[in-house]
Structures are given as structure tokens and as C-alpha cells.
Protein backbone atom coordinates (compact mmCIF):
# COMPACT_ATOMS: atom_id res chain seq x y z
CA UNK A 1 0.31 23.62 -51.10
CA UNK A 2 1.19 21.12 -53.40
CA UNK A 3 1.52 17.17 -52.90
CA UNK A 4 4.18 14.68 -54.28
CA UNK A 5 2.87 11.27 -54.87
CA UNK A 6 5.50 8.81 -54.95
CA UNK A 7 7.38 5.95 -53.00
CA UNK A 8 10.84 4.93 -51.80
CA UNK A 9 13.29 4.36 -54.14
CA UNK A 10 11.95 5.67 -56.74
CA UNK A 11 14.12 7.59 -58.66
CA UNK A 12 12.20 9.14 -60.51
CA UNK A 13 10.52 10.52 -57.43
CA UNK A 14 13.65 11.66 -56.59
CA UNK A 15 14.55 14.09 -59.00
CA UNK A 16 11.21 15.82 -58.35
CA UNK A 17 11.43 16.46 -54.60
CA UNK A 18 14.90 17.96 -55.68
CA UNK A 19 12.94 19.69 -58.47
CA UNK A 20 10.40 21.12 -55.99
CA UNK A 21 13.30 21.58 -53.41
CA UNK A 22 15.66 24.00 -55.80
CA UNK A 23 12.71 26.08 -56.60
CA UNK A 24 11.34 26.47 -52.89
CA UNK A 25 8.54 25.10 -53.40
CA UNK A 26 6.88 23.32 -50.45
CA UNK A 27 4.86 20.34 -51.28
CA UNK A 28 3.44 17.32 -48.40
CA UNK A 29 4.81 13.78 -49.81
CA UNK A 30 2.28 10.32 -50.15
CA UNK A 31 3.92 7.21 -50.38
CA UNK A 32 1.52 5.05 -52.63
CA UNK A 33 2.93 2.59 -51.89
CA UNK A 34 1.00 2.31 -48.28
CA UNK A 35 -2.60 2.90 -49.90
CA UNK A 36 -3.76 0.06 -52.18
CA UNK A 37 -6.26 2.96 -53.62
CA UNK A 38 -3.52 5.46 -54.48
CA UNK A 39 -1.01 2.59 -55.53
CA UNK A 40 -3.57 1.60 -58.19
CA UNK A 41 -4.26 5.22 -59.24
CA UNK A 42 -0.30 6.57 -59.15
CA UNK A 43 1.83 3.71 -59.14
CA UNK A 44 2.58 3.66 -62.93
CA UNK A 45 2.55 7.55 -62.79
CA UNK A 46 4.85 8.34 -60.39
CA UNK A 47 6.07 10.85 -59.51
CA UNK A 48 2.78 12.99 -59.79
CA UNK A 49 2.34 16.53 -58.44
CA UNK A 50 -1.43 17.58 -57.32
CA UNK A 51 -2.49 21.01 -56.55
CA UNK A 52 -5.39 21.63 -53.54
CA UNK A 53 -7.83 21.98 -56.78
CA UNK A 54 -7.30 18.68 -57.90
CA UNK A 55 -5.22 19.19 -60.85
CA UNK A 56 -2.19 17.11 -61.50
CA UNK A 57 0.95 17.49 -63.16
CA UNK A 58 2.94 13.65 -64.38
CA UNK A 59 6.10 12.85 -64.98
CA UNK A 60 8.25 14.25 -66.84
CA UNK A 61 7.91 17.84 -66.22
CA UNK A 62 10.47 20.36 -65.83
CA UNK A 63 11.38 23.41 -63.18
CA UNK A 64 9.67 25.57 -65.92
CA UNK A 65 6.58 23.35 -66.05
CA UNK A 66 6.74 23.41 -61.91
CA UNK A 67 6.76 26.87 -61.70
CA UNK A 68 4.35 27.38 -64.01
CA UNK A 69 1.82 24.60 -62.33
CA UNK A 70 2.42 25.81 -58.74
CA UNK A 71 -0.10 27.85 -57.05
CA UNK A 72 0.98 31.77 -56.98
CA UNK A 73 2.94 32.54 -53.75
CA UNK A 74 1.78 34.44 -50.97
């Protein structure tokens, strides 16, 4: 499972949930923008993309980039 840090109105943010939504890839969403922790750590970032391992993809990536970052599916 993969997670989409980003907030409302963003975008940016945007453009990867339809990213991650074209390729069928399911992903839980953070708004940053309601943790004062992740807001400090993301908010400049944003949109990010972490995988359960910890790695993280940034801004600007591509459906190539997604595909190749996503865990293999099941």
C-alpha cells in the first residue's frame, strides 16, 4: 500500500492522485496540513508518495516512475 502526502488544493497533489488513479494503484491519502509534524516534514514537498518500507518518491515523478516505485502487485 502506498500513501499520498498532500493537502487540499493543492494542485500539484492533484495530478498525482489522478496519476495513482489511471494506473490502479491504491494508495491511503494524509493531509499535512492537519499534523504540525508532517506539515514541517512534507509541506514544501508535496505531493510525496511513501511505500510501507519507508521509502519516498517527490514531486515530479511520472506514471513510469510510479509504476516503477510501487510495490509489486499481488
Amino acid at each position: 500500500m502506498l500513501t499520498l502526502y498532500g493537502t487540499a488544493g493543492c494542485h500539484l497533489c492533484e495530478e498525482a492522485q489522478d496519476l495513482l488513479e489511471a494506473l490502479s494503484l491504491p494508495a491511503h491519502h494524509v493531509d499535512v496540513a492537519g499534523d504540525e509534524d508532517l506539515l514541517e516534514r512534507y509541506g514544501v514537498r508535496i505531493p510525496v508518495i511513501r511505500r510501507t518500507d519507508g521509502a519516498e518518491l517527490g514531486w515530479p515523478f511520472t506514471a513510469a516512475d510510479l509504476l516503477s516505485f510501487a510495490p509489486p502487485r499481488v
